[in-house]
Protein backbone atom coordinates (compact mmCIF):
# COMPACT_ATOMS: atom_id res chain seq x y z
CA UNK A 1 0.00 0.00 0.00
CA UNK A 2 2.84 2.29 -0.56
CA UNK A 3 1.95 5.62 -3.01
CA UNK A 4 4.02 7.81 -1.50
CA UNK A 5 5.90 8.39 1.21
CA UNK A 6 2.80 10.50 2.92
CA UNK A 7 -0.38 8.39 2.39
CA UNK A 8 0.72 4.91 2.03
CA UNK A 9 -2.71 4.08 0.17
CA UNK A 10 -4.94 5.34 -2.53
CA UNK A 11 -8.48 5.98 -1.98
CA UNK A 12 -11.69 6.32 -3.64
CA UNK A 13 -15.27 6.38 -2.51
CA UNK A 14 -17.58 6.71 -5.75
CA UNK A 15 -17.94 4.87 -9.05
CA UNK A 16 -18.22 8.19 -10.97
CA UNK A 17 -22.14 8.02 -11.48
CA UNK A 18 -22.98 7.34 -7.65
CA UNK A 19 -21.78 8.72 -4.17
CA UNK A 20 -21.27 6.80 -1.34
CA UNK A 21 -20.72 7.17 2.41
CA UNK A 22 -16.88 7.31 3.32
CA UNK A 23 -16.29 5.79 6.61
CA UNK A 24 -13.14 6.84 8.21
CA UNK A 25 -10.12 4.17 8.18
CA UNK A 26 -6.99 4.15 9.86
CA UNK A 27 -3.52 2.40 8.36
CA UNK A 28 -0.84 1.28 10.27
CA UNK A 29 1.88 -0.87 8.69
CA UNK A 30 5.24 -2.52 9.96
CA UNK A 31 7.78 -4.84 8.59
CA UNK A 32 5.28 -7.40 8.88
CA UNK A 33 2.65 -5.70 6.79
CA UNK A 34 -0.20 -3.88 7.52
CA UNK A 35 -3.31 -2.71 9.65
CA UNK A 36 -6.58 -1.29 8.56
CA UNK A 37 -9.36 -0.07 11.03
CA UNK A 38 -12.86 1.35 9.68
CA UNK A 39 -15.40 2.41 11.67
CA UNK A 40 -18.96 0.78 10.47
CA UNK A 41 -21.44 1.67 12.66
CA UNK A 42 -24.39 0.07 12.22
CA UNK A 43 -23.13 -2.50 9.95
CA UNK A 44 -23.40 -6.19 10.30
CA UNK A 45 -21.36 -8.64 9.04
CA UNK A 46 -23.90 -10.18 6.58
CA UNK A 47 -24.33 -6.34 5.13
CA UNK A 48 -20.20 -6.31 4.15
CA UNK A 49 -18.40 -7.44 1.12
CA UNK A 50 -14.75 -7.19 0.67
CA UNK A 51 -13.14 -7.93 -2.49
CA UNK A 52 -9.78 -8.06 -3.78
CA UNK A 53 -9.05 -7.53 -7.61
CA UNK A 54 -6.72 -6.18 -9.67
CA UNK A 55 -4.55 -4.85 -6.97
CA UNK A 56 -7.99 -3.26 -5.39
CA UNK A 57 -9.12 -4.04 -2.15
CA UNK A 58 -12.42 -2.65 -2.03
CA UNK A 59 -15.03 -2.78 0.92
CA UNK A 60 -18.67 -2.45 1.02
CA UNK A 61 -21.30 -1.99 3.25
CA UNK A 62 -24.82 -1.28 3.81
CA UNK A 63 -26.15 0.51 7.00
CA UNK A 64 -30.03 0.56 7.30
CA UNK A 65 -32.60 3.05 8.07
CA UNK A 66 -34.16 3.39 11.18
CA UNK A 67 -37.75 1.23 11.05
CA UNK A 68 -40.68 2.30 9.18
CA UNK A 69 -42.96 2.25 12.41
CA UNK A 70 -40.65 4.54 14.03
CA UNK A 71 -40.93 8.89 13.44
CA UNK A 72 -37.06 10.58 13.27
CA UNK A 73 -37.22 12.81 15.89
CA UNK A 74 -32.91 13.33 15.73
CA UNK A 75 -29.99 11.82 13.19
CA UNK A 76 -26.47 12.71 13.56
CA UNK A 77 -25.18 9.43 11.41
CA UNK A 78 -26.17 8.20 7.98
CA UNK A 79 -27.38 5.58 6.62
CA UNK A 80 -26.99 4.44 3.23
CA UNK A 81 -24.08 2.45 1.45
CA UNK A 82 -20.41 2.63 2.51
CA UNK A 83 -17.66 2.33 -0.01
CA UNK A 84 -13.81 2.57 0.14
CA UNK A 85 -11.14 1.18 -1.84
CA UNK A 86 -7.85 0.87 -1.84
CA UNK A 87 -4.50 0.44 -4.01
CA UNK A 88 -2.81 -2.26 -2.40
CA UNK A 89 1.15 -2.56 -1.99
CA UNK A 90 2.17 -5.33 -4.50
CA UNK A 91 4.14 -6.71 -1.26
CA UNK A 92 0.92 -7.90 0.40
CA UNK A 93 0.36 -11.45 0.70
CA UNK A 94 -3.54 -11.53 -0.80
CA UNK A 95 -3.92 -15.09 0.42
CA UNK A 96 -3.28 -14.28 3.71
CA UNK A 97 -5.63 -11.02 4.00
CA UNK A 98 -7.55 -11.35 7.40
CA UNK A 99 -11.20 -9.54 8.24
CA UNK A 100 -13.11 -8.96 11.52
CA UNK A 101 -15.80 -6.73 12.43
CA UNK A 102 -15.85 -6.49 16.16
CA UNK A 103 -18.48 -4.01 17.69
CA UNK A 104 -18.36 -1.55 14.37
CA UNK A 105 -15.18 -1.45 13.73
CA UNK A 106 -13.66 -3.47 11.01
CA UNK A 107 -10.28 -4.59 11.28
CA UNK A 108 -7.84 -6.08 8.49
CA UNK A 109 -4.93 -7.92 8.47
CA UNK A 110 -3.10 -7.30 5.52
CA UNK A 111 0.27 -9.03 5.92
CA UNK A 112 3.13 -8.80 3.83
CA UNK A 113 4.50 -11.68 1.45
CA UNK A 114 7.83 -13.09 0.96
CA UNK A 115 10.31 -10.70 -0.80
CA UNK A 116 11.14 -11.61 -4.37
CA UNK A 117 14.45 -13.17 -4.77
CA UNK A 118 16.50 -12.59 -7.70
CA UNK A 119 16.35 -16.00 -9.54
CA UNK A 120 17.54 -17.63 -12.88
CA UNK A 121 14.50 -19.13 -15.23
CA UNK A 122 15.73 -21.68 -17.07
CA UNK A 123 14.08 -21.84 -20.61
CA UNK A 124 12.76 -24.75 -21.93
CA UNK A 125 11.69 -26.12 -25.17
């Protein structure tokens, strides 16, 4: 996840035609790999995707309204879909990616992969 030396990750939060809520995400990274926290209020596990493509990791959620039987009388959150995604170091190992959501917070491993070594191909015919 490394674009700069500043903000190790690239971002997005719409598709161009659509906006989407942008949950706020912390990255912390080591040696070892990486960290990333999101708060997702509101979301349950069965209303998150995570996918991994191209290099993308890209996370989605859905947070519901409040019921129909019940009046707003006061809303400081949002509901609606979450989106983020993210450019991915080539470093990270994707098989070993990790996910938990733990009390609305979403938490994920993203570990770092061997090193490549320098190494002779032999060619065959």
């Amino acid at each position: 996840m490394n674009t700069s030396s500043e903000n190790p990750v690239s971002t997005g939060t719409s598709n161009g035609t659509e906006a989407f809520l942008c949950p706020p995400a912390t990255i912390t990274g080591s040696a070892a790999g990486y960290f990333l926290t999101m708060d997702m209020p509101g979301v349950h596990k069965g209303d998150l995707e995570i996918n991994l493509e191209n290099g993308e990791l890209t996370i989605l959620g859905r947070r519901s309204q409040w019921p129909a039987e019940s009046t707003l009388v006061y809303r400081e959150s949002a509901s609606g879909e979450y989106r983020r995604v993210f450019k991915l170091d080539p470093a990270i190992d994707a098989g070993k990616i990790v996910a938990r959501l733990d009390d609305g917070v979403l938490g994920l491993q993203l570990p770092k992969g061997e090193p490549s070594r320098p190494r002779r191909i032999d060619v065959t015919a």
